[in-house]
PDB file of N, CA and C in Angstrom:
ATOM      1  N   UNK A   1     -31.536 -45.703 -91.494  1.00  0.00           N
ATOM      2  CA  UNK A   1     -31.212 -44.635 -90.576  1.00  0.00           C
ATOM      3  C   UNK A   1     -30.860 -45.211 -89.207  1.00  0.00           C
ATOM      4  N   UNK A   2     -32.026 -46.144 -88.768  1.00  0.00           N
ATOM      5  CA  UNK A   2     -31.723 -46.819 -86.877  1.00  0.00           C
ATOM      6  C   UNK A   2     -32.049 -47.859 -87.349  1.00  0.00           C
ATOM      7  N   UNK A   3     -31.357 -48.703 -86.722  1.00  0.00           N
ATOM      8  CA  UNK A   3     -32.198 -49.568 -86.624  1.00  0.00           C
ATOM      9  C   UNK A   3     -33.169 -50.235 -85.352  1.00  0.00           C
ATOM     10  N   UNK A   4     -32.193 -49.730 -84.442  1.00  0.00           N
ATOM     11  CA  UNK A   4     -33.202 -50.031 -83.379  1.00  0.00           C
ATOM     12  C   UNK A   4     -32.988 -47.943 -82.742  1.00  0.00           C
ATOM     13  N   UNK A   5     -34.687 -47.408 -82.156  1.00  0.00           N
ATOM     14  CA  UNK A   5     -34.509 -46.743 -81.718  1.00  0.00           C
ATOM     15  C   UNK A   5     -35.019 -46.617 -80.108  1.00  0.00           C
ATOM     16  N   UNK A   6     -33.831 -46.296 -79.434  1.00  0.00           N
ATOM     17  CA  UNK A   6     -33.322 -46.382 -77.955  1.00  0.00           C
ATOM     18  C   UNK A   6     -34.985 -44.965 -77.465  1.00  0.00           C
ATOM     19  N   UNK A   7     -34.943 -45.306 -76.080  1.00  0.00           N
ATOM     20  CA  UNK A   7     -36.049 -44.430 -75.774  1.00  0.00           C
ATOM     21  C   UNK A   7     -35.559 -43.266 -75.219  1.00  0.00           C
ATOM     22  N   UNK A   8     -35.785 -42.209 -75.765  1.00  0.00           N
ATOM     23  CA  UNK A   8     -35.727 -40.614 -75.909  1.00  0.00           C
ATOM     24  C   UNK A   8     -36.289 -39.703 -75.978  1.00  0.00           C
ATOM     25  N   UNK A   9     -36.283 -38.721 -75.234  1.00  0.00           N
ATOM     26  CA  UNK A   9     -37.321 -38.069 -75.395  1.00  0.00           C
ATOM     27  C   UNK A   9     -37.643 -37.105 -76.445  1.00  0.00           C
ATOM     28  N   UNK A  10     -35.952 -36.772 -76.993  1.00  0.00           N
ATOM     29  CA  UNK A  10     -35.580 -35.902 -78.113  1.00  0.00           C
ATOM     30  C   UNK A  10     -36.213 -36.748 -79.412  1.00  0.00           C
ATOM     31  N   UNK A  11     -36.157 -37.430 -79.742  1.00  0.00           N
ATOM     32  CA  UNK A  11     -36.564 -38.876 -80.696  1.00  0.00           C
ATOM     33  C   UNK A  11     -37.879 -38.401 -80.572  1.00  0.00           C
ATOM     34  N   UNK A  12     -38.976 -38.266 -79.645  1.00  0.00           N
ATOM     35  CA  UNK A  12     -40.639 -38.727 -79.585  1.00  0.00           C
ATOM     36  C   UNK A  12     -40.868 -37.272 -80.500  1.00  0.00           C
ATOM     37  N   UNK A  13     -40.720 -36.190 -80.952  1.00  0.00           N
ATOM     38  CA  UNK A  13     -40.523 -35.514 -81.749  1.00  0.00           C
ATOM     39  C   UNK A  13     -40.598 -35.489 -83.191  1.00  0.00           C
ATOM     40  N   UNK A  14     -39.799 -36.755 -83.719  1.00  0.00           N
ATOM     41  CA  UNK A  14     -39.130 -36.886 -84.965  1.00  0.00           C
ATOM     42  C   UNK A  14     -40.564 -37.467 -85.346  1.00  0.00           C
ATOM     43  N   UNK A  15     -40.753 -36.615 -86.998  1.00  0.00           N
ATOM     44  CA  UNK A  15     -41.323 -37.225 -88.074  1.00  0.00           C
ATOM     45  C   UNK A  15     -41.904 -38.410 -88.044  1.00  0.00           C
ATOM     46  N   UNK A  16     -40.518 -39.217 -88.271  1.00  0.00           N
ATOM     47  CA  UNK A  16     -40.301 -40.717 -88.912  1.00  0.00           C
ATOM     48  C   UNK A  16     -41.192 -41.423 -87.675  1.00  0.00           C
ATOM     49  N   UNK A  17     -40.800 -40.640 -85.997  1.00  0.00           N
ATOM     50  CA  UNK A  17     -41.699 -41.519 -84.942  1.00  0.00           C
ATOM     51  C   UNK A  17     -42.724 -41.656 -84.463  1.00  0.00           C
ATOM     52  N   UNK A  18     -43.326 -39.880 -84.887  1.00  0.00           N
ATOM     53  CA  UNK A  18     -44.631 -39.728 -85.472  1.00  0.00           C
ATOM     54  C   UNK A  18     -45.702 -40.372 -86.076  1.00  0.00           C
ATOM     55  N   UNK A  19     -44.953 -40.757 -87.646  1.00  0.00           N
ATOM     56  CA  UNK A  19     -46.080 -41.236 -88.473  1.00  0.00           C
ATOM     57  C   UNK A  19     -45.949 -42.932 -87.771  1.00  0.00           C
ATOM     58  N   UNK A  20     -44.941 -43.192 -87.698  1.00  0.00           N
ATOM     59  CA  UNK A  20     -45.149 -45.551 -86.961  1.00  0.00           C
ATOM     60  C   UNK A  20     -45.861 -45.003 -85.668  1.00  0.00           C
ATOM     61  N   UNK A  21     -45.900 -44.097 -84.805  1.00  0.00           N
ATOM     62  CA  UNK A  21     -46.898 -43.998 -83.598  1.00  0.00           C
ATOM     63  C   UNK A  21     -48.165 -43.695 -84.191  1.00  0.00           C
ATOM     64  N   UNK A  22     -48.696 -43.033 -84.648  1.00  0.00           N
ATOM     65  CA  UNK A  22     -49.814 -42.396 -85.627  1.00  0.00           C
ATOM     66  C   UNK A  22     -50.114 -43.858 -86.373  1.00  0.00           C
ATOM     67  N   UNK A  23     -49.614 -44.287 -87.353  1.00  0.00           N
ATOM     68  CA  UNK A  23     -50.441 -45.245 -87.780  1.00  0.00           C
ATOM     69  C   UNK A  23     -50.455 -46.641 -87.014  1.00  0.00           C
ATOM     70  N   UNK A  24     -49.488 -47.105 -86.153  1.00  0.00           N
ATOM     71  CA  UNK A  24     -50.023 -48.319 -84.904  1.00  0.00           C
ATOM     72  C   UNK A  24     -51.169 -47.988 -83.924  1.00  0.00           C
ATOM     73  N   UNK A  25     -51.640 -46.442 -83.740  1.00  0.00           N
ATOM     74  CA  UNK A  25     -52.353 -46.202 -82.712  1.00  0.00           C
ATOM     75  C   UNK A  25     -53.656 -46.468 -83.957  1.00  0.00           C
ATOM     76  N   UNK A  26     -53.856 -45.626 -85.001  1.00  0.00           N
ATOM     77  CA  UNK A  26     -54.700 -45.512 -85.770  1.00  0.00           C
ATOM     78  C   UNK A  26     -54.847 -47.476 -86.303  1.00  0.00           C
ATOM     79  N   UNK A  27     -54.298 -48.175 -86.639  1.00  0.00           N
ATOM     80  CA  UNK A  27     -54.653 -49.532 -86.676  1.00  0.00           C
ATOM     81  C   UNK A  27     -55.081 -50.537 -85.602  1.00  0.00           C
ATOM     82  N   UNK A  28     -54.377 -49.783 -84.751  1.00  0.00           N
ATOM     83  CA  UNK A  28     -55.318 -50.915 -83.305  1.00  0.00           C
ATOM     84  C   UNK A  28     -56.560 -50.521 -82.689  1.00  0.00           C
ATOM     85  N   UNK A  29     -56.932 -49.290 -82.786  1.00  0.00           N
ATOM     86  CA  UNK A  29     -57.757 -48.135 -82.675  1.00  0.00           C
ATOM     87  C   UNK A  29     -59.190 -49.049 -83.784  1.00  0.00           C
ATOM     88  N   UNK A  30     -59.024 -49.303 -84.952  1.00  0.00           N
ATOM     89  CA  UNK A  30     -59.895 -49.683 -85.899  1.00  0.00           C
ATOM     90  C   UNK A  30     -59.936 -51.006 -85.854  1.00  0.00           C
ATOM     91  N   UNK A  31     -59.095 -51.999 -85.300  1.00  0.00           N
ATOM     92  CA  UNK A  31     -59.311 -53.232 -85.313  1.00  0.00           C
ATOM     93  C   UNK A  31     -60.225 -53.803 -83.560  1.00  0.00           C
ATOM     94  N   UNK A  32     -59.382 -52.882 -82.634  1.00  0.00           N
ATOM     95  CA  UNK A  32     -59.891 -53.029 -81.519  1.00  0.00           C
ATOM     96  C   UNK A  32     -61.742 -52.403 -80.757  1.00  0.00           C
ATOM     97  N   UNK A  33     -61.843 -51.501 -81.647  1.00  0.00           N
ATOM     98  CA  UNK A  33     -62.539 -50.573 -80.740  1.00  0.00           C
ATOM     99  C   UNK A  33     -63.550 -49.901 -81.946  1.00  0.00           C
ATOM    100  N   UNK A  34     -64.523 -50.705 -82.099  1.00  0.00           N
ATOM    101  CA  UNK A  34     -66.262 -50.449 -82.881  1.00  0.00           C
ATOM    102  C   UNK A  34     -66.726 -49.376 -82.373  1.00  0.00           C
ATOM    103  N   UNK A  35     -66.439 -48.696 -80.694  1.00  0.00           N
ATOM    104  CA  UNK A  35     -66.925 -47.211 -80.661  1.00  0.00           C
ATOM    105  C   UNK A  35     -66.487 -46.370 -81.035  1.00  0.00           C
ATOM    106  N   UNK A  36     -64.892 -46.591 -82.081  1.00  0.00           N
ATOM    107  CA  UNK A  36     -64.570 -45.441 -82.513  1.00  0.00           C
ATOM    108  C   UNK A  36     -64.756 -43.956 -83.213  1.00  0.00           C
ATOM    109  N   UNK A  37     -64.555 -43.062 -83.018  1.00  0.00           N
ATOM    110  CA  UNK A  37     -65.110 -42.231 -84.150  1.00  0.00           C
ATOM    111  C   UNK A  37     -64.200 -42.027 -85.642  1.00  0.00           C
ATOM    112  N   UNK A  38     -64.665 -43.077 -86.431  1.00  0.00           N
ATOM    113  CA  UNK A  38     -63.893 -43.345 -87.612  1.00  0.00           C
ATOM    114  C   UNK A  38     -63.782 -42.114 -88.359  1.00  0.00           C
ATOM    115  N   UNK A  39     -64.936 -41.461 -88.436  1.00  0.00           N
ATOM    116  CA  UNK A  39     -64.425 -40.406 -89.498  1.00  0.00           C
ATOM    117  C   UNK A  39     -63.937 -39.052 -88.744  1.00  0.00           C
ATOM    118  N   UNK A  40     -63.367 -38.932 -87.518  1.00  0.00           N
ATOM    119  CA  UNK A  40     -62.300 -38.064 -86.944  1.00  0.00           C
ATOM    120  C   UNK A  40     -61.217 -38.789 -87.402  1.00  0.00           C
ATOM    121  N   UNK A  41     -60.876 -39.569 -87.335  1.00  0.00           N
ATOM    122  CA  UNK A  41     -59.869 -41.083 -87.638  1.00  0.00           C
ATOM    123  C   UNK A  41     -59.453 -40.488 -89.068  1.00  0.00           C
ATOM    124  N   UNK A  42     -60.493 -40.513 -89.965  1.00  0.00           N
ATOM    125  CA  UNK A  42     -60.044 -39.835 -91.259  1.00  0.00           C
ATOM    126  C   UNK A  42     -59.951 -39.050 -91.407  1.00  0.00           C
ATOM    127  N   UNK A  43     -60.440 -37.900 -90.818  1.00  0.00           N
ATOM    128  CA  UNK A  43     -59.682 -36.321 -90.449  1.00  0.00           C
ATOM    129  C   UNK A  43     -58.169 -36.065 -90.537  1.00  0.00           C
ATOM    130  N   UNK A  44     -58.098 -37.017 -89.518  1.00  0.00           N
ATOM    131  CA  UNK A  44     -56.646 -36.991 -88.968  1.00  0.00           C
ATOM    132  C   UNK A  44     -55.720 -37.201 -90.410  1.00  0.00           C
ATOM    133  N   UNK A  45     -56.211 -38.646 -90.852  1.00  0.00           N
ATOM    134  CA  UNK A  45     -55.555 -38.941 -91.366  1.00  0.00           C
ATOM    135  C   UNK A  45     -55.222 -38.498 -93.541  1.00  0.00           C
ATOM    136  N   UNK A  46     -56.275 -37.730 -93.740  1.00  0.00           N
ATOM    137  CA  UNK A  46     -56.603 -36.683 -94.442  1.00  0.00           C
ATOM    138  C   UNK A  46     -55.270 -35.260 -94.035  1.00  0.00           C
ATOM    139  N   UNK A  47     -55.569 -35.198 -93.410  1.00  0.00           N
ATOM    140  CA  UNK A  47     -54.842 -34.053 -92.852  1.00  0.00           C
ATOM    141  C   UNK A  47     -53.476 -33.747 -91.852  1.00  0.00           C
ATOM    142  N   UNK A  48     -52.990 -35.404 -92.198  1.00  0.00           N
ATOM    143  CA  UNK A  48     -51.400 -36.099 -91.261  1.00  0.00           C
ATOM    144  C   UNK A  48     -50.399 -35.071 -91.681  1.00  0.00           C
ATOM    145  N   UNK A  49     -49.931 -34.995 -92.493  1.00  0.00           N
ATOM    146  CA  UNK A  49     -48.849 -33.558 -91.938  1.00  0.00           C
ATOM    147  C   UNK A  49     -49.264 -32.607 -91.128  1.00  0.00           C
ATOM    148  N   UNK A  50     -50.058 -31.735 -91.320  1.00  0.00           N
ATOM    149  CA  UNK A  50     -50.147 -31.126 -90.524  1.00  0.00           C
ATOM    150  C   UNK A  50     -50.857 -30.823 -89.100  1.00  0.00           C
ATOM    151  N   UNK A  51     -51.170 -32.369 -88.959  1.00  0.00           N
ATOM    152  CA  UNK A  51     -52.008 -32.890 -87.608  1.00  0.00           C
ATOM    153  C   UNK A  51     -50.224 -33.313 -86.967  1.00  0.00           C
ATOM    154  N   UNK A  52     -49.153 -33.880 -87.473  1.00  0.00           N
ATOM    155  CA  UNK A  52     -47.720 -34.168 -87.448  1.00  0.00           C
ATOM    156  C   UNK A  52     -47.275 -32.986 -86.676  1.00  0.00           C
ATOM    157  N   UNK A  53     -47.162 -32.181 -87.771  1.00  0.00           N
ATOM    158  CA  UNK A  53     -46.944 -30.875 -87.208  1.00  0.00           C
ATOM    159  C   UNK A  53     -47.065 -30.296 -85.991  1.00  0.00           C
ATOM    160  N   UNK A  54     -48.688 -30.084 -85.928  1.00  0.00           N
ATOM    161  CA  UNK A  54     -48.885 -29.387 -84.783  1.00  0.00           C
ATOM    162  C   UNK A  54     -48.401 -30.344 -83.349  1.00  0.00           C
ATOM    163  N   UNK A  55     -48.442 -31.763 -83.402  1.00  0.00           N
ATOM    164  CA  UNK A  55     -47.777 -32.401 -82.539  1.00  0.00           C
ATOM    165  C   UNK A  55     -46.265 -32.276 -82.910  1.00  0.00           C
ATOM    166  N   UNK A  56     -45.614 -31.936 -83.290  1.00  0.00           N
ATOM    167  CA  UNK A  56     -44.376 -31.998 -82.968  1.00  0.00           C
ATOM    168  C   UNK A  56     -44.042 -30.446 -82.405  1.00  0.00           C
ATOM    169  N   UNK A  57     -45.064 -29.178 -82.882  1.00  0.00           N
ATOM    170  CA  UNK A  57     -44.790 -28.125 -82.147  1.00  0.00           C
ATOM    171  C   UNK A  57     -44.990 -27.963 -81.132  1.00  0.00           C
ATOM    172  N   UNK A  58     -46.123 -29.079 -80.370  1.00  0.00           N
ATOM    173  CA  UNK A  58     -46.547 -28.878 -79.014  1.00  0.00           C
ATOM    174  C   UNK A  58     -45.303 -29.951 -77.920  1.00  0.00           C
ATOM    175  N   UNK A  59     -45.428 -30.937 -78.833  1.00  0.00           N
ATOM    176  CA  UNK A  59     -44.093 -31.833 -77.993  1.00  0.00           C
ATOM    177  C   UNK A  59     -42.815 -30.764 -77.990  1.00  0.00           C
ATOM    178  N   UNK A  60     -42.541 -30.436 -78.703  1.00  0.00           N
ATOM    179  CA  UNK A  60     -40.983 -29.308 -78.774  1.00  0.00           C
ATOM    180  C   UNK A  60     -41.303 -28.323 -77.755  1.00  0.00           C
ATOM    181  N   UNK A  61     -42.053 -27.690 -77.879  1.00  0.00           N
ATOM    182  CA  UNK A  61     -42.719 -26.536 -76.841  1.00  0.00           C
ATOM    183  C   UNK A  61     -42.914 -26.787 -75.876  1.00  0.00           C
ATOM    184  N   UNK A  62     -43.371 -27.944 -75.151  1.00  0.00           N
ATOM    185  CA  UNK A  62     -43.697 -28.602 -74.158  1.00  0.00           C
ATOM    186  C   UNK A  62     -45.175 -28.334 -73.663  1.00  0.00           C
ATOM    187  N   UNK A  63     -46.179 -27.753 -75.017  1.00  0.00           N
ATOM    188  CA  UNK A  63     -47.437 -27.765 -74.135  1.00  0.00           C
ATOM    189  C   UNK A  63     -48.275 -28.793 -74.705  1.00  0.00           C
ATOM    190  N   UNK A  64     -47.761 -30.486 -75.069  1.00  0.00           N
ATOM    191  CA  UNK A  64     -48.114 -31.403 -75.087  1.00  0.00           C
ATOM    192  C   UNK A  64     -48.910 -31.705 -73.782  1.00  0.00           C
ATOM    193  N   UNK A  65     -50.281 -32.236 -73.872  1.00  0.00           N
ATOM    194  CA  UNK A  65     -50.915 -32.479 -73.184  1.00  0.00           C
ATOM    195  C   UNK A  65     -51.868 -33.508 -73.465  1.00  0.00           C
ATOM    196  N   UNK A  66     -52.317 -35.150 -72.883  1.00  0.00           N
ATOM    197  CA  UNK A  66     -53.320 -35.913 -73.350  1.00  0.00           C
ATOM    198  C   UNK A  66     -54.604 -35.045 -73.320  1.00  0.00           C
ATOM    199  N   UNK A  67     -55.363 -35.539 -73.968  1.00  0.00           N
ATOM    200  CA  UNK A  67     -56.954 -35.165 -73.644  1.00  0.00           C
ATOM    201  C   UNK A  67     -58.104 -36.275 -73.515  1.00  0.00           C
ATOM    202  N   UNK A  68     -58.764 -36.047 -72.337  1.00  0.00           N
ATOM    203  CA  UNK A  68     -59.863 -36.672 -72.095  1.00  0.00           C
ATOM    204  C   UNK A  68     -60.291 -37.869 -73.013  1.00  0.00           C
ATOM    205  N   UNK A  69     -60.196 -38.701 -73.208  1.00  0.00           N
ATOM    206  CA  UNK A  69     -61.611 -39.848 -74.100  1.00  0.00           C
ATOM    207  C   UNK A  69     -62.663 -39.074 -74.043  1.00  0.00           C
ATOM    208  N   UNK A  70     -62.871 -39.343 -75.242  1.00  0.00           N
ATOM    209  CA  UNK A  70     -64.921 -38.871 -74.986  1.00  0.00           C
ATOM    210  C   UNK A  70     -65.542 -40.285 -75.820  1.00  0.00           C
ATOM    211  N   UNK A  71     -66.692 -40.206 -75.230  1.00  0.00           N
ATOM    212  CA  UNK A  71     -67.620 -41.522 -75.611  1.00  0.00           C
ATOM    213  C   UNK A  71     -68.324 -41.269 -76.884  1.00  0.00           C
ATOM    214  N   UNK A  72     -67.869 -41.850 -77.919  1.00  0.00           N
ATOM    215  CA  UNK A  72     -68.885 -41.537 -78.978  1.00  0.00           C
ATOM    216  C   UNK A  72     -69.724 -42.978 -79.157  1.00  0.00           C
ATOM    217  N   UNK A  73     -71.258 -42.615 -78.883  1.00  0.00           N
ATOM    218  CA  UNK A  73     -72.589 -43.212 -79.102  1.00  0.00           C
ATOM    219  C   UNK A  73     -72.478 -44.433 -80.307  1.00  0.00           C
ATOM    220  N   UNK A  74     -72.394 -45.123 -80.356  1.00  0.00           N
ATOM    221  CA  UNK A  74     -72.502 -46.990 -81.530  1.00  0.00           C
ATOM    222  C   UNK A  74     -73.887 -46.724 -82.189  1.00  0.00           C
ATOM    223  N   UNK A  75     -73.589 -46.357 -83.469  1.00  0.00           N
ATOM    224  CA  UNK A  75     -75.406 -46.779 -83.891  1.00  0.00           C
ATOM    225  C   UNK A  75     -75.714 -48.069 -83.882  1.00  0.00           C
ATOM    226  N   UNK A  76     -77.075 -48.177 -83.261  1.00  0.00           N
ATOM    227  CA  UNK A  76     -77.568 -48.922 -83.065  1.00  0.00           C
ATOM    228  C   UNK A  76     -78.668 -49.764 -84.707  1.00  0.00           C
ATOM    229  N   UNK A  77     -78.752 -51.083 -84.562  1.00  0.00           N
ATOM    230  CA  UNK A  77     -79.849 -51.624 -85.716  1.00  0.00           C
ATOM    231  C   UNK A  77     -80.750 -51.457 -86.017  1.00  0.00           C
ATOM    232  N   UNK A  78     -81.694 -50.512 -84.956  1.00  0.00           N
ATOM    233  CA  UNK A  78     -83.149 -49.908 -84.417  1.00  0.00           C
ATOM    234  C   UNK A  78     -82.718 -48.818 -85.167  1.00  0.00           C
ATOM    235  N   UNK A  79     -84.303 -48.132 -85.433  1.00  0.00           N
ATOM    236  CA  UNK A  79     -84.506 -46.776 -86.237  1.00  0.00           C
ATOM    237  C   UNK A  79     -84.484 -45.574 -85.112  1.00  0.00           C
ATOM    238  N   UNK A  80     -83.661 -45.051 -85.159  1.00  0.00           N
ATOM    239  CA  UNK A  80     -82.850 -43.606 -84.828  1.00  0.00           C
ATOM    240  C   UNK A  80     -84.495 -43.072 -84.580  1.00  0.00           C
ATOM    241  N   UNK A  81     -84.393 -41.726 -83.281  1.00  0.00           N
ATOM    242  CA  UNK A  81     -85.423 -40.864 -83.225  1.00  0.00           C
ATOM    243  C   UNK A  81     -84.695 -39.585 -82.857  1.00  0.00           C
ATOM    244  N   UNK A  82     -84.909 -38.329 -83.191  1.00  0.00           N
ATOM    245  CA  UNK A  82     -84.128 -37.371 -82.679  1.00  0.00           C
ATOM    246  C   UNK A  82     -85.788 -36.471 -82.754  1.00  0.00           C
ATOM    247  N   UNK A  83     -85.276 -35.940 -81.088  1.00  0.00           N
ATOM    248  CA  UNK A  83     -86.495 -34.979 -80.321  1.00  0.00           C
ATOM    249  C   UNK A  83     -85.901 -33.703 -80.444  1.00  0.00           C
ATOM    250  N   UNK A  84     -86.648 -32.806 -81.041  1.00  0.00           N
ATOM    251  CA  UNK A  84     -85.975 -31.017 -81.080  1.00  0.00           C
ATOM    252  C   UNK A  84     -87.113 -30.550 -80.124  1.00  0.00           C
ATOM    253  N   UNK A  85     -87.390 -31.012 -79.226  1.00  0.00           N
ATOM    254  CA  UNK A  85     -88.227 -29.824 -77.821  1.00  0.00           C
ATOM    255  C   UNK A  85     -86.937 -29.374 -77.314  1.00  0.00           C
TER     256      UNK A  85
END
């Protein structure tokens, strides 16, 4: 189809640029970064069309928006305590 693709904004849209952004973020994401939350990770990726989707309706629409990092907690080697007061 391209071989090389030029930077566009109409392009950040497409499918095809979708899933190589989606799975380079999702592989450096798992090689780089032990605080990840892996099994949102497999959510996503369980559910890639239509996680695709809804990003390409919000990029088209223009109510694409980043969201926050949130910190998800590393279990630790120590035995877990959870307090319900």
């Amino acid at each position: 189809m391209f071989d090389h693709l030029k930077p566009d904004f109409s392009l950040l849209s497409k499918e095809y640029v979708l899933v190589q952004a989606w799975k380079k973020t999702i592989d450096h994401i798992r090689y780089h970064n032990w605080f990840a939350d892996t099994l949102e990770l497999d959510l996503s990726a369980f559910d890639l069309l239509d996680f695709l989707k809804r990003m390409q309706n919000r990029i088209c629409s223009g109510t694409w928006e980043p969201r926050s990092l949130r910190i998800v907690p590393a279990p630790k080697s120590q035995e877990w305590v959870i307090k319900t007061e």
